[in-house]
C-alpha atoms as a PDB file:
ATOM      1  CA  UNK A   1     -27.475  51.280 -18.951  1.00  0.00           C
ATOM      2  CA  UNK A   2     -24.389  52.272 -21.463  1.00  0.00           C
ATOM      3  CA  UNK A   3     -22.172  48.945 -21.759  1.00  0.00           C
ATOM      4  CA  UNK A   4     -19.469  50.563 -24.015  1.00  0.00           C
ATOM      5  CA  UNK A   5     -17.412  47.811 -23.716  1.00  0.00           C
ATOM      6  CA  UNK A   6     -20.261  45.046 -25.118  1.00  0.00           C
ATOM      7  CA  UNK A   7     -20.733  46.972 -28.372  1.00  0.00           C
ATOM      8  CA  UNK A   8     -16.999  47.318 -28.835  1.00  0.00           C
ATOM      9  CA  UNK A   9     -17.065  43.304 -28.349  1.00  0.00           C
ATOM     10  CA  UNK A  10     -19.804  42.607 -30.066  1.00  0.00           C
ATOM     11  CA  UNK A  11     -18.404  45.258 -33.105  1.00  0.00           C
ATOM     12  CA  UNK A  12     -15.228  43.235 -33.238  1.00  0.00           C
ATOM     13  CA  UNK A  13     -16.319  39.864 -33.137  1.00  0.00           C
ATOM     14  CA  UNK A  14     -18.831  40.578 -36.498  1.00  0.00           C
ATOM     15  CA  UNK A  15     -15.531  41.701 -37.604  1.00  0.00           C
ATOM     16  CA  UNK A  16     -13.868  39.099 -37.280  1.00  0.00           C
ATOM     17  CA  UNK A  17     -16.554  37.099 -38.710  1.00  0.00           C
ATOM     18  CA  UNK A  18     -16.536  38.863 -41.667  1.00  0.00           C
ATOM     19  CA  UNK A  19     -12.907  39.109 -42.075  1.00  0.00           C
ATOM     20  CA  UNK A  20     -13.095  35.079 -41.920  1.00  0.00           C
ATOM     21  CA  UNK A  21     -15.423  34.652 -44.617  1.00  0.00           C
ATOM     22  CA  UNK A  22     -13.425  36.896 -46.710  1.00  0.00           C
ATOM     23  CA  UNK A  23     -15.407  39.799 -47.099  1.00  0.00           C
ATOM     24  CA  UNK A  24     -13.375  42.791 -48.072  1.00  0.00           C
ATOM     25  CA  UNK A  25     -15.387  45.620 -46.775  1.00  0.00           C
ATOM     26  CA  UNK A  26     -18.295  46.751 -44.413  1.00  0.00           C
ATOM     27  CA  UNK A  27     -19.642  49.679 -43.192  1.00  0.00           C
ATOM     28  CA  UNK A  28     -18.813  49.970 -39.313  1.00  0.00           C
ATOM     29  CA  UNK A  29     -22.037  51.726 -37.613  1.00  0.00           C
ATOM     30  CA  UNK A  30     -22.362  55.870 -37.812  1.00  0.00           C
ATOM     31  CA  UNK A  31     -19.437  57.475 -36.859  1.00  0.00           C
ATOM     32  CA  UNK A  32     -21.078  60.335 -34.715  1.00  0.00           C
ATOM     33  CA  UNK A  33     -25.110  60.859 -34.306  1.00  0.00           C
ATOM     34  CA  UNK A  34     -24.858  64.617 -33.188  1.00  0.00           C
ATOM     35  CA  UNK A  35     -28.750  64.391 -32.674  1.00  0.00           C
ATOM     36  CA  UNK A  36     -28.425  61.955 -29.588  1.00  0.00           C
ATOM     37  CA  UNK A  37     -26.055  63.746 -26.767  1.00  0.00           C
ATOM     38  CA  UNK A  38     -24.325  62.496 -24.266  1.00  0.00           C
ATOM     39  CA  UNK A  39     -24.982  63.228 -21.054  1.00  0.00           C
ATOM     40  CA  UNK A  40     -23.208  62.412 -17.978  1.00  0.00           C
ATOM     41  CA  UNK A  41     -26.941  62.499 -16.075  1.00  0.00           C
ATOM     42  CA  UNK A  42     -27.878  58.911 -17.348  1.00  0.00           C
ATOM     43  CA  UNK A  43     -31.794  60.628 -17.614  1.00  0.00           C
ATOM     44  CA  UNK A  44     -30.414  62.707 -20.066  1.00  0.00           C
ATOM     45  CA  UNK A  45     -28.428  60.483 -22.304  1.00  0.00           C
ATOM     46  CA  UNK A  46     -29.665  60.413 -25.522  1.00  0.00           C
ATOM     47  CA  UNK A  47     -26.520  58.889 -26.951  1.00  0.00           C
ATOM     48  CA  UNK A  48     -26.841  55.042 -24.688  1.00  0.00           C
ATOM     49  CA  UNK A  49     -29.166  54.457 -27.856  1.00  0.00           C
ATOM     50  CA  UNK A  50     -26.922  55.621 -30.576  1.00  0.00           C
ATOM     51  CA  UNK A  51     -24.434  52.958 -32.326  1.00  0.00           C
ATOM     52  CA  UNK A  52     -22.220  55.772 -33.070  1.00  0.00           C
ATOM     53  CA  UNK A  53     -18.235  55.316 -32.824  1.00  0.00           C
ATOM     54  CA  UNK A  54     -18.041  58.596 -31.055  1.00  0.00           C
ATOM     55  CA  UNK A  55     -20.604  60.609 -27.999  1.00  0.00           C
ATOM     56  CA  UNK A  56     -21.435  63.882 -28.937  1.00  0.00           C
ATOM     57  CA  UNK A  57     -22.014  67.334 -26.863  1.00  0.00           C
ATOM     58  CA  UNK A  58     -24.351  69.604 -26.760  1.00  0.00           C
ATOM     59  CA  UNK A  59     -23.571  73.112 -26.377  1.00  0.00           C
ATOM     60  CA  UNK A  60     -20.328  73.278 -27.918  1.00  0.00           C
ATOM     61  CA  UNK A  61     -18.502  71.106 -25.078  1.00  0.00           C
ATOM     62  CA  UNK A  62     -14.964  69.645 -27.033  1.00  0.00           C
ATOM     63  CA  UNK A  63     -13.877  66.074 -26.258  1.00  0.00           C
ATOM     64  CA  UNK A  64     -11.199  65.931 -24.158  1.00  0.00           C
ATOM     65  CA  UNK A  65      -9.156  63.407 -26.895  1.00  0.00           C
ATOM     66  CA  UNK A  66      -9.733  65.864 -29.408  1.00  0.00           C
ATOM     67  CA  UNK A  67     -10.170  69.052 -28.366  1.00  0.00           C
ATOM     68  CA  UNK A  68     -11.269  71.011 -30.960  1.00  0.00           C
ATOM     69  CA  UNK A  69     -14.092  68.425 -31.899  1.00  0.00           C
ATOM     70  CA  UNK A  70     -17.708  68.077 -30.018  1.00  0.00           C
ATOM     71  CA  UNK A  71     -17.106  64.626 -29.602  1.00  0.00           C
ATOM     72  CA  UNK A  72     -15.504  61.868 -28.223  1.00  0.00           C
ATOM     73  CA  UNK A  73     -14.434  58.653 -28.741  1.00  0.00           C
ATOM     74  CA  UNK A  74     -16.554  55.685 -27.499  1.00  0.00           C
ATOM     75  CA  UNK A  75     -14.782  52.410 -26.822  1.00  0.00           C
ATOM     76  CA  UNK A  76     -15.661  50.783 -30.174  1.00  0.00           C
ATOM     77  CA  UNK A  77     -13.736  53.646 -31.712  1.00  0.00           C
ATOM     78  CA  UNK A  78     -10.886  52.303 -30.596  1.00  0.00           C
ATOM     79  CA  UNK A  79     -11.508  48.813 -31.118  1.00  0.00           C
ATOM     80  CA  UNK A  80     -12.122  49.236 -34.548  1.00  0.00           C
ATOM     81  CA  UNK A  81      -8.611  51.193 -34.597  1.00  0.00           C
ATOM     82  CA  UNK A  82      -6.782  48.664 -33.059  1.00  0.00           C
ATOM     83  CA  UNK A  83      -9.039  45.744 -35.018  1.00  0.00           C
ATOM     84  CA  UNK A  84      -7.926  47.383 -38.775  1.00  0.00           C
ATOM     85  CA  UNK A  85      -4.232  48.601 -36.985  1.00  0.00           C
ATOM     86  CA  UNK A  86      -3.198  44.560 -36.201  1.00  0.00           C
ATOM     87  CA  UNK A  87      -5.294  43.156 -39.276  1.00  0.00           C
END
């Protein structure tokens, strides 16, 4: 089952953790895994196993947020926005 929302929590609170013990950098997942599409059949969702800030399409489908890209932002995309944009 995709729970967008629990890996943007879970993304932000190791975050956080890491911002508190003063590490200065860390890499944040993949940013897109163009090998595991999204799908909205959830038989054919590849990308519920991908840890990717973005879904990808297959066929050439654009995102709707950006619609010249074949992806589109997941929920931890923009919790890690917000996260870096207030911190």
């Amino acid at each position: 089952m995709r729970d967008e929302a629990l890996q943007a929590r879970e993304l932000i609170k190791t975050l956080s953790i890491l911002d508190a013990a003063g590490v200065d950098g860390a890499f944040v997942f993949t940013f897109v895994f163009p090998i595991y599409k999204h799908d909205s059949d959830p038989r054919y969702d590849l990308d519920i196993v991908s840890a990717s800030l973005v879904k990808s399409f297959g066929g050439g489908k654009p995102g709707t947020t950006y619609p010249d890209m074949p992806w589109e932002p997941k929920e931890s995309f923009r919790a890690v926005a917000e996260y870096f944009a207030t911190h």
